[in-house]
C-alpha atoms as a PDB file:
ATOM      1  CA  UNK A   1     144.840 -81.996-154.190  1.00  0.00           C
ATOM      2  CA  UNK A   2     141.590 -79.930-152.698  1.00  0.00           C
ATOM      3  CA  UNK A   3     140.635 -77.831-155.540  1.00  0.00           C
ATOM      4  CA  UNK A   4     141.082 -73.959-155.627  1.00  0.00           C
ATOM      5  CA  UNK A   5     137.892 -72.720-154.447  1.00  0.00           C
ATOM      6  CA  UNK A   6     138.544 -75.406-150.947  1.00  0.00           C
ATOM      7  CA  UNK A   7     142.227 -73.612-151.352  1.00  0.00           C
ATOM      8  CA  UNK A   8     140.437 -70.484-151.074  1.00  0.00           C
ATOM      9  CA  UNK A   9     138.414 -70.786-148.250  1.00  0.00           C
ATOM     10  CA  UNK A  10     140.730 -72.642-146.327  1.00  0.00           C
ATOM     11  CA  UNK A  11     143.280 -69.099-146.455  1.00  0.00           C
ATOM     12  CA  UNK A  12     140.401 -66.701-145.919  1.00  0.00           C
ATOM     13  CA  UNK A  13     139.550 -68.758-142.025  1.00  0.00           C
ATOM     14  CA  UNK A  14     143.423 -68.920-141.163  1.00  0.00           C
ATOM     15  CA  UNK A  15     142.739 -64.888-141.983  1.00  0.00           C
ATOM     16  CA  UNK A  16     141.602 -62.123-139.601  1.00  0.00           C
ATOM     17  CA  UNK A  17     138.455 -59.651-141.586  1.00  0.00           C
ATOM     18  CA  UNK A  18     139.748 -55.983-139.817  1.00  0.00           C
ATOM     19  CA  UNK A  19     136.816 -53.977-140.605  1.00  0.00           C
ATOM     20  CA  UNK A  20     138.275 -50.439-141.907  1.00  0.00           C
ATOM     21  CA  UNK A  21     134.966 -48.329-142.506  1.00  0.00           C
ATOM     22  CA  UNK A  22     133.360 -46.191-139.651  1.00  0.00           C
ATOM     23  CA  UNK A  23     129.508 -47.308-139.109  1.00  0.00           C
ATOM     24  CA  UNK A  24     126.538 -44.801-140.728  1.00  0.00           C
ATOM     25  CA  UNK A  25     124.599 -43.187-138.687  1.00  0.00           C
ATOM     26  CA  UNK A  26     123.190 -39.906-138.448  1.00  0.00           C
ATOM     27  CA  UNK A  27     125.414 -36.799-137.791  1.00  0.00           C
ATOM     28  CA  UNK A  28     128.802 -38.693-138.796  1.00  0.00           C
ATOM     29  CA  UNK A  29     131.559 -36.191-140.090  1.00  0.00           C
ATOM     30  CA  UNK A  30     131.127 -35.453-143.595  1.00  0.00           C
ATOM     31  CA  UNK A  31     133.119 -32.896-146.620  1.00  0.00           C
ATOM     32  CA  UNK A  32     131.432 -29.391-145.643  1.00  0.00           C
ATOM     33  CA  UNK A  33     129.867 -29.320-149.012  1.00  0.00           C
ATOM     34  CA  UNK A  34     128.613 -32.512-149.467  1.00  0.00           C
ATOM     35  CA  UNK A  35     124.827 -33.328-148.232  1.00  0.00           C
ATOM     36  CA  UNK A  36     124.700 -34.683-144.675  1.00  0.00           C
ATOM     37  CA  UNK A  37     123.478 -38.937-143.957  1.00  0.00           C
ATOM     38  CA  UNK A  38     120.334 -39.069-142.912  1.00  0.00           C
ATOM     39  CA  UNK A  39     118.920 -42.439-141.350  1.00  0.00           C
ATOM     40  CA  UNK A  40     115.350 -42.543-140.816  1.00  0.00           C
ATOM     41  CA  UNK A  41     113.115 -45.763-139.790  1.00  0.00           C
ATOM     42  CA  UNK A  42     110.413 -45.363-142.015  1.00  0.00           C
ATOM     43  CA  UNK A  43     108.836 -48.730-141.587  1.00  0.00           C
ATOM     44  CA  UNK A  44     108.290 -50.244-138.137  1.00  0.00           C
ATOM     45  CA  UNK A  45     106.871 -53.290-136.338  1.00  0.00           C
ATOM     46  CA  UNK A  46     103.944 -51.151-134.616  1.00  0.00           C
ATOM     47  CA  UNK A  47     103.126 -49.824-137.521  1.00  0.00           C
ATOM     48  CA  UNK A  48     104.006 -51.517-140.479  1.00  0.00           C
ATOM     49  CA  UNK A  49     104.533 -55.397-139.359  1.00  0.00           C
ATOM     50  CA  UNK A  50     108.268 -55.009-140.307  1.00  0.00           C
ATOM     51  CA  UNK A  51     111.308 -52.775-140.439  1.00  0.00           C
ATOM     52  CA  UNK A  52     113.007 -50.883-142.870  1.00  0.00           C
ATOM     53  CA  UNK A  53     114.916 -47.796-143.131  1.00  0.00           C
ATOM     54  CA  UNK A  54     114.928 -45.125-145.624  1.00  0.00           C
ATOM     55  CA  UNK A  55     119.064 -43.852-146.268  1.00  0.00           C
ATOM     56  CA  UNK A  56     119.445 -39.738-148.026  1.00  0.00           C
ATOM     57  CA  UNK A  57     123.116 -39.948-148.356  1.00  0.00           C
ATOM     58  CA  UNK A  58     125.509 -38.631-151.224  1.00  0.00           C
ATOM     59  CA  UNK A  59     128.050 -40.761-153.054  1.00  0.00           C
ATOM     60  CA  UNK A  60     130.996 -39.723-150.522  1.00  0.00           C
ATOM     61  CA  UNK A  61     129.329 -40.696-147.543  1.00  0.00           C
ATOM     62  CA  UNK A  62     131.296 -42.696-144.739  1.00  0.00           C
ATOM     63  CA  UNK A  63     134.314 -45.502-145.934  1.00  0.00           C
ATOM     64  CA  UNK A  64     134.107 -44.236-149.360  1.00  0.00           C
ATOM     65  CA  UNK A  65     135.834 -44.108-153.246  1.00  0.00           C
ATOM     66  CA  UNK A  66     136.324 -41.249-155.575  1.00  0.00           C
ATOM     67  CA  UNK A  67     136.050 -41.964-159.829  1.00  0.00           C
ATOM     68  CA  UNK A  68     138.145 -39.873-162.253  1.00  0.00           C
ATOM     69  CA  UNK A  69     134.576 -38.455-162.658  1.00  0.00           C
ATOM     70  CA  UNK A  70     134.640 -37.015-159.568  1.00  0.00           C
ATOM     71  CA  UNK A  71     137.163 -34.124-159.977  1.00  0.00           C
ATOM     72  CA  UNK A  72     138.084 -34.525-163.735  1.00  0.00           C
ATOM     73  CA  UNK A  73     135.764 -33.102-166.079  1.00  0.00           C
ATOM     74  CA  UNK A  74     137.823 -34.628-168.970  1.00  0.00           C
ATOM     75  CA  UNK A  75     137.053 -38.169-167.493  1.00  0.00           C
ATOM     76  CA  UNK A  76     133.035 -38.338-166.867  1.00  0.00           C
ATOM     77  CA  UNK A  77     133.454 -41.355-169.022  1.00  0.00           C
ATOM     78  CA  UNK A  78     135.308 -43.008-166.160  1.00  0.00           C
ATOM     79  CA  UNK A  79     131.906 -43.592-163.188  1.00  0.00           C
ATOM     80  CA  UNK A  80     132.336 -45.824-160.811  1.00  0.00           C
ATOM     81  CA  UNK A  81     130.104 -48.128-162.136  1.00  0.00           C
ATOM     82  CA  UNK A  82     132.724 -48.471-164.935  1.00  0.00           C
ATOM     83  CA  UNK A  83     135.372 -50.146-162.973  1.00  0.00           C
ATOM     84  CA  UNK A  84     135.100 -54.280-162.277  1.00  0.00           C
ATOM     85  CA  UNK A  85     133.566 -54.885-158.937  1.00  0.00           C
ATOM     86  CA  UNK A  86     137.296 -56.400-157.831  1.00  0.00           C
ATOM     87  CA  UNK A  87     139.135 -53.093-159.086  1.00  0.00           C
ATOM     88  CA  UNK A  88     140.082 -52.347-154.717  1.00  0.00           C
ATOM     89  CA  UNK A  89     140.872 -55.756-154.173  1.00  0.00           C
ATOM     90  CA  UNK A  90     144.467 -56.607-153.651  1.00  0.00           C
ATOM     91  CA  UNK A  91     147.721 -56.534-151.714  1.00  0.00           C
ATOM     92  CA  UNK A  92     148.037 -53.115-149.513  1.00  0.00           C
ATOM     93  CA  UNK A  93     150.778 -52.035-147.997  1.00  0.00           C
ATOM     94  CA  UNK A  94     149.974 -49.598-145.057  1.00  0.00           C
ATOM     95  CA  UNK A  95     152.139 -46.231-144.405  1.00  0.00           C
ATOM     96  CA  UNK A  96     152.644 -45.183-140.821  1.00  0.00           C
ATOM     97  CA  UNK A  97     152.279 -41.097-141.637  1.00  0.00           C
ATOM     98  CA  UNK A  98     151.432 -41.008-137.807  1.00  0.00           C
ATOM     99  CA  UNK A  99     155.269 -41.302-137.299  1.00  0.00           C
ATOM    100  CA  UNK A 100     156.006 -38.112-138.874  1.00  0.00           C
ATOM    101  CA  UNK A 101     153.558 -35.996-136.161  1.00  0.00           C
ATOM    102  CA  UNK A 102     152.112 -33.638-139.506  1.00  0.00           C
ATOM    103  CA  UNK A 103     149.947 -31.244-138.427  1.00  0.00           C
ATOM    104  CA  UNK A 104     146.984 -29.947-140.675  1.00  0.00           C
ATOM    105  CA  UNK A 105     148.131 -28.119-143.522  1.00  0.00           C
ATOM    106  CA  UNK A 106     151.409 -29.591-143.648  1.00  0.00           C
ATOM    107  CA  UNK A 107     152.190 -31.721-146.838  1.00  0.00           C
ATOM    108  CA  UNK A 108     154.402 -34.848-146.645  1.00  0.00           C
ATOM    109  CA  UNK A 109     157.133 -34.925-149.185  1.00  0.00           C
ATOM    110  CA  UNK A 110     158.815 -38.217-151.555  1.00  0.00           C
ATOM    111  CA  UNK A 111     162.255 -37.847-149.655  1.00  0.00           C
ATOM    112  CA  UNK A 112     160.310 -38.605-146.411  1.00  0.00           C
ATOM    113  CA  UNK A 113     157.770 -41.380-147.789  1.00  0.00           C
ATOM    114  CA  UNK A 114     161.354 -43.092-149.242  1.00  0.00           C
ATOM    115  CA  UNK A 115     162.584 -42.929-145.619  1.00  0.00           C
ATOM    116  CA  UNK A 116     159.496 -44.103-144.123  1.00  0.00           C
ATOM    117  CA  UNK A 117     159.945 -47.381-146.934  1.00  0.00           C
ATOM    118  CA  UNK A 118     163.175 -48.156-145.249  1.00  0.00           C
ATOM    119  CA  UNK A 119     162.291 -48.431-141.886  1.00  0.00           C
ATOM    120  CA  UNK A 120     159.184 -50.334-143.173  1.00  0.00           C
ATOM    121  CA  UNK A 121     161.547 -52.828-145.300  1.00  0.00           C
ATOM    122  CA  UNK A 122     158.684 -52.758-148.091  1.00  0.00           C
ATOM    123  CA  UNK A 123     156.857 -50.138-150.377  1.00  0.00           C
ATOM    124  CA  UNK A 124     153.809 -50.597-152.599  1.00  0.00           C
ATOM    125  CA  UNK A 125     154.170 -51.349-156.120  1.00  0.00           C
ATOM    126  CA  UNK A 126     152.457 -51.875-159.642  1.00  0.00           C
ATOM    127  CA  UNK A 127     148.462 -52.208-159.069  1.00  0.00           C
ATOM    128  CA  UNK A 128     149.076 -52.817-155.272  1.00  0.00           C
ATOM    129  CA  UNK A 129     146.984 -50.613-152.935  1.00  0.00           C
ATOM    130  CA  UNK A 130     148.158 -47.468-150.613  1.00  0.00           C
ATOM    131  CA  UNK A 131     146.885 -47.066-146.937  1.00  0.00           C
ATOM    132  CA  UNK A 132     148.115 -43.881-145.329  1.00  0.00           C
ATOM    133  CA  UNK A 133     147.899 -44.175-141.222  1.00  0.00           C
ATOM    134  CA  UNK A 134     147.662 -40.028-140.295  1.00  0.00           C
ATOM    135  CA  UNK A 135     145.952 -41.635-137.011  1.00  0.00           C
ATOM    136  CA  UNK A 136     143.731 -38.922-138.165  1.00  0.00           C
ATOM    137  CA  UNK A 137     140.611 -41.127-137.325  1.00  0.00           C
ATOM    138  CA  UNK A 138     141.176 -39.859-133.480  1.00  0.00           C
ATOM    139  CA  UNK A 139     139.057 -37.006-134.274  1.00  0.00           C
ATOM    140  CA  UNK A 140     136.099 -38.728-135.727  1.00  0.00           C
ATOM    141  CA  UNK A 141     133.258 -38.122-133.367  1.00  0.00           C
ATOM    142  CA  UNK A 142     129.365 -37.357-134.516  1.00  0.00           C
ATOM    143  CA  UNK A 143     129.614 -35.103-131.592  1.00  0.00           C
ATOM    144  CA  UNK A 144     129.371 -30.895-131.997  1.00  0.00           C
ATOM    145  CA  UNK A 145     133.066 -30.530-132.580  1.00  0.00           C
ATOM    146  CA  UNK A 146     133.102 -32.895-135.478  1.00  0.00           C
ATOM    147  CA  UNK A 147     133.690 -30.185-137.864  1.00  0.00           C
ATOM    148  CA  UNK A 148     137.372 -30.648-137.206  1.00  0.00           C
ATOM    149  CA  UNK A 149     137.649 -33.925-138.593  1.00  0.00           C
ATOM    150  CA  UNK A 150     136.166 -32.381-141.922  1.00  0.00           C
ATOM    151  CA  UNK A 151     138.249 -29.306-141.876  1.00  0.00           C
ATOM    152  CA  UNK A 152     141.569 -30.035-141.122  1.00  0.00           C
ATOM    153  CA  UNK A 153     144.468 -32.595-142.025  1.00  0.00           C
ATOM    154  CA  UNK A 154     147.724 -33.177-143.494  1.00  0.00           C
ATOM    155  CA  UNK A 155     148.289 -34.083-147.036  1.00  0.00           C
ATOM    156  CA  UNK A 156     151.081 -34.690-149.376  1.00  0.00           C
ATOM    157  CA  UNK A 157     153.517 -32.696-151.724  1.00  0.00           C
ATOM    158  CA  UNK A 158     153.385 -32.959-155.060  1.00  0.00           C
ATOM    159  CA  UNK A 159     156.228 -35.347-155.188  1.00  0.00           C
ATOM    160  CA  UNK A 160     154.886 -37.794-152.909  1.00  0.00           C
ATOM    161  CA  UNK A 161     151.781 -38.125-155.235  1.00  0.00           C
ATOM    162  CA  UNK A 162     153.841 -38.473-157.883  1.00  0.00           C
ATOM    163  CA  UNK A 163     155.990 -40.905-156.190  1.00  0.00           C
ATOM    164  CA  UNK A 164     153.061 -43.429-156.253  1.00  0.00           C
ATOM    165  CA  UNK A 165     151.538 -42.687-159.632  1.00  0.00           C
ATOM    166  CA  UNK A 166     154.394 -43.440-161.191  1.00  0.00           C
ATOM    167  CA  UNK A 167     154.929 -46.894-159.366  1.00  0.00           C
ATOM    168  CA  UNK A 168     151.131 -47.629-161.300  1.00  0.00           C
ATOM    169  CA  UNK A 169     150.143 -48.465-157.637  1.00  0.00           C
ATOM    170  CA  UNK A 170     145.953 -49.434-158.205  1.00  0.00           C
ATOM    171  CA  UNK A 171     144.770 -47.064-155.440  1.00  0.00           C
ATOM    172  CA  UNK A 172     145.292 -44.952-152.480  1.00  0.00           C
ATOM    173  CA  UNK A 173     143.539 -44.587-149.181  1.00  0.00           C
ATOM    174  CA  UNK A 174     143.396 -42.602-146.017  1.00  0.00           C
ATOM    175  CA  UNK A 175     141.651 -42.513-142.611  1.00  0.00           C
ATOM    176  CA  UNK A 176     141.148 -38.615-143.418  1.00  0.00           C
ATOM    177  CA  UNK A 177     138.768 -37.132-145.367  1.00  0.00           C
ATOM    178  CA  UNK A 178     140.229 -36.062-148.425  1.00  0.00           C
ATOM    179  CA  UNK A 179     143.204 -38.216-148.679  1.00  0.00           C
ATOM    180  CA  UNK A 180     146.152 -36.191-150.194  1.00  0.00           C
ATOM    181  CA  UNK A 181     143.977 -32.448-149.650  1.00  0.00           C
ATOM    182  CA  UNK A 182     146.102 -30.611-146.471  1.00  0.00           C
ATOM    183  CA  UNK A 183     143.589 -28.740-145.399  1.00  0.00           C
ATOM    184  CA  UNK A 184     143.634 -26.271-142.342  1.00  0.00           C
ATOM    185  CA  UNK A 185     140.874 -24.884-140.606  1.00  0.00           C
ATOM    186  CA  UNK A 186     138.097 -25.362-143.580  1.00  0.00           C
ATOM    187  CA  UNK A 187     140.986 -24.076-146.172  1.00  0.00           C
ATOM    188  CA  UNK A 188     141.323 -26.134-148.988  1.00  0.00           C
ATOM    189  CA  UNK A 189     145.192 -26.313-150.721  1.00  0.00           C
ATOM    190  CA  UNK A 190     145.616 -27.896-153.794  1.00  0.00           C
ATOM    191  CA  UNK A 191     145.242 -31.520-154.295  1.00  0.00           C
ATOM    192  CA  UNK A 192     147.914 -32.883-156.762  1.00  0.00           C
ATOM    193  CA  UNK A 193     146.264 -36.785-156.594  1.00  0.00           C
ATOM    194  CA  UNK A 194     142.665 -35.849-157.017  1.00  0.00           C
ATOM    195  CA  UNK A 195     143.369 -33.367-160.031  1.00  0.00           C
ATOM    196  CA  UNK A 196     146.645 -34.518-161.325  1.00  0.00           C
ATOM    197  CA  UNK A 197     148.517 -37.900-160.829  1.00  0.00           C
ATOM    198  CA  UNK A 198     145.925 -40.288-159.426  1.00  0.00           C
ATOM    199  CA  UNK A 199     142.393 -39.556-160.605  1.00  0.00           C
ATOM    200  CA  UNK A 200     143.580 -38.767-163.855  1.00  0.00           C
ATOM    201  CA  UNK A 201     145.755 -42.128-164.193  1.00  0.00           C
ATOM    202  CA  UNK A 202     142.700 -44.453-162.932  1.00  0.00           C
ATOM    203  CA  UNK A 203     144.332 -44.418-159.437  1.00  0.00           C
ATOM    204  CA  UNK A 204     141.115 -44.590-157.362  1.00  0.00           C
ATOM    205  CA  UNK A 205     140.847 -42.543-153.952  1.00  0.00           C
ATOM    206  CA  UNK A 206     139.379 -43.882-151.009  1.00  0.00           C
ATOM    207  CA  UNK A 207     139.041 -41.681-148.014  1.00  0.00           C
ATOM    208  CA  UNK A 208     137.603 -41.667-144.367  1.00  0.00           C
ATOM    209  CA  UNK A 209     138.845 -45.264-143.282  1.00  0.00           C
ATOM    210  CA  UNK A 210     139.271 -46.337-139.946  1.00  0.00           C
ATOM    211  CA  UNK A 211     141.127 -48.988-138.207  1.00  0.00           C
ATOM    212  CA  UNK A 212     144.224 -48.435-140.337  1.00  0.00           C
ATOM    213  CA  UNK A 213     146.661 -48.786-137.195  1.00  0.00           C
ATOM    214  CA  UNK A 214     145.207 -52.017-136.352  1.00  0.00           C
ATOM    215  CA  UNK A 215     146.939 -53.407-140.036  1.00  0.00           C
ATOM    216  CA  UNK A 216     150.559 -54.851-140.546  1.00  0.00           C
ATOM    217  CA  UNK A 217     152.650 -53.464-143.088  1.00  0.00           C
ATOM    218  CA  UNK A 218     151.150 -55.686-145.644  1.00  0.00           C
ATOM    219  CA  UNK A 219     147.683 -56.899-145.821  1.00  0.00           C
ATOM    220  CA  UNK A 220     145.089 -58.165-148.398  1.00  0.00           C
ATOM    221  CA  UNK A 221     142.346 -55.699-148.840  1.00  0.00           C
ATOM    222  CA  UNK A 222     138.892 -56.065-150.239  1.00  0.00           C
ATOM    223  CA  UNK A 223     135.894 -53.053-151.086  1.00  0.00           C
ATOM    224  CA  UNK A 224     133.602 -53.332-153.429  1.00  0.00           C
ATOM    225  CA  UNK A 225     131.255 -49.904-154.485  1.00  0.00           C
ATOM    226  CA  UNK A 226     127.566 -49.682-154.931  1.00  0.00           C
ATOM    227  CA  UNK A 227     127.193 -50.197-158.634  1.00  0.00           C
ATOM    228  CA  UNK A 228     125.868 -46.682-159.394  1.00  0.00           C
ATOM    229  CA  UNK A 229     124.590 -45.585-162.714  1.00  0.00           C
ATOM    230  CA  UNK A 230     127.386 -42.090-163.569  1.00  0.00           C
ATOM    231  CA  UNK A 231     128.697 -42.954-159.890  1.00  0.00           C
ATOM    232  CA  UNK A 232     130.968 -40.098-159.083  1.00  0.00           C
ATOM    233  CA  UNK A 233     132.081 -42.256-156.103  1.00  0.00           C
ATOM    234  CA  UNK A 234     130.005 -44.649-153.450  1.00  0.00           C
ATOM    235  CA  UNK A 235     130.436 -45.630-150.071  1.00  0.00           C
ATOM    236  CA  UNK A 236     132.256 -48.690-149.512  1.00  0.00           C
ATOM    237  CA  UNK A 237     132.614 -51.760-146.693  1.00  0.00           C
ATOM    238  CA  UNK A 238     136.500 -51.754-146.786  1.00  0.00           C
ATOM    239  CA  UNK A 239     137.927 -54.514-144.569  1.00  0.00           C
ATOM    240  CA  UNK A 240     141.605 -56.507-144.414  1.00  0.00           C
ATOM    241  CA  UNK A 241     142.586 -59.816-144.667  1.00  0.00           C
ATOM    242  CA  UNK A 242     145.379 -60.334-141.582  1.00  0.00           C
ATOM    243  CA  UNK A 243     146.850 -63.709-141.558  1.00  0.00           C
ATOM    244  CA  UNK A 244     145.786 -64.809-137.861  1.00  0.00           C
ATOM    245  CA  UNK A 245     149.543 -66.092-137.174  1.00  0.00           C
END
């Protein structure tokens, strides 16, 4: 019998890696707030005799995760760095929201995710992981207009949020910015998962993936966050394990 580590790498090759995080570079979309990524190539060949870059970036930069720290002030016990480095690893399920055409603003109710779960024929449980499909990645661009990425999306009702806190799912992701925010046109609403049901219940957030609509329904998924001392978040290099049959 090969032993489990043989086991192990013998599943991951019969596996496709889908890489879900956008790549950093200078003038990517970021949370209007938040410090912009800067990239610069501080040491170079001509003058140096080798390369390295210097990165200015905050914690929510790019692919990225969100501690109870973040937006509870109860909870600045609960950094990043506090959670083991395998705490996003683990059977996802991925939600086509797409299908349900929201527009920014709009907020996507329980009664509809329950619908969605039917035509699906699975729905994420106990310390499984969430990925929400807006197809919102569309307007990710590091072009002038890529304010609208950062200022506008759909989000979900209070009862959706609930919906998945009280399955105990492990976390929840999005390819928008701010996951379960609806925001429209730089207006913030409330967010019930970052204040309420997830943070506050050790339900990690990870926003600002890409790639989502290249997943099944169910995947394995791996990230792993910069261990940062009183880490209110850190980026991320989310990817998915597909099996290649």
């Amino acid at each position: 019998m090969p032993d489990i580590l043989t086991t192990l790498s013998e599943l991951f090759a019969a596996c496709e890696a889908v890489d879900l995080s956008p790549t950093l570079e200078n003038d990517i979309p970021r949370w209007p707030t938040h410090p912009p990524l800067v990239i610069q190539p501080t040491v170079t060949h001509p003058h140096d005799g080798y390369y390295c870059q210097t990165l200015f970036l905050g914690e929510h930069t790019g692919a990225h995760v969100d501690a109870p720290a973040h937006q509870v002030s109860a909870m600045m016990e609960s950094t990043i760095e506090t959670y083991p480095p395998d705490y996003l690893c683990g059977q996802a399920v991925t939600y086509p929201l797409h299908r349900l055409n929201m527009k920014p603003g709009q907020r996507i109710t329980a009664e509809q995710i329950l619908r969605l779960e039917e035509e699906m024929g699975t729905a994420a449980g106990e310390n499984e992981i969430v990925l929400m499909d807006f197809h919102w990645f569309r307007y990710w661009t590091t072009a002038g207009d890529w304010k609208y990425y950062a200022k506008n999306e759909p989000g979900l009702a209070e009862d959706a949020v609930r919906l998945f806190a009280e399955r105990k799912v492990r976390a929840v992701g999005s390819d928008t910015i701010a996951c379960d925010t609806p925001v429209i046109a730089g207006e913030e609403l409330e967010s019930y998962g970052h204040h309420m049901h997830w943070l506050p219940n050790h339900i990690l957030i990870m926003e600002e993936l890409q790639n989502l609509d290249r997943l099944p329904v169910r995947c394995y998924f791996i990230a792993v966050p910069l261990k940062i001392k009183n880490g209110s978040g850190s980026p991320i290099r989310p990817f998915a394990l597909v099996p290649r049959n």
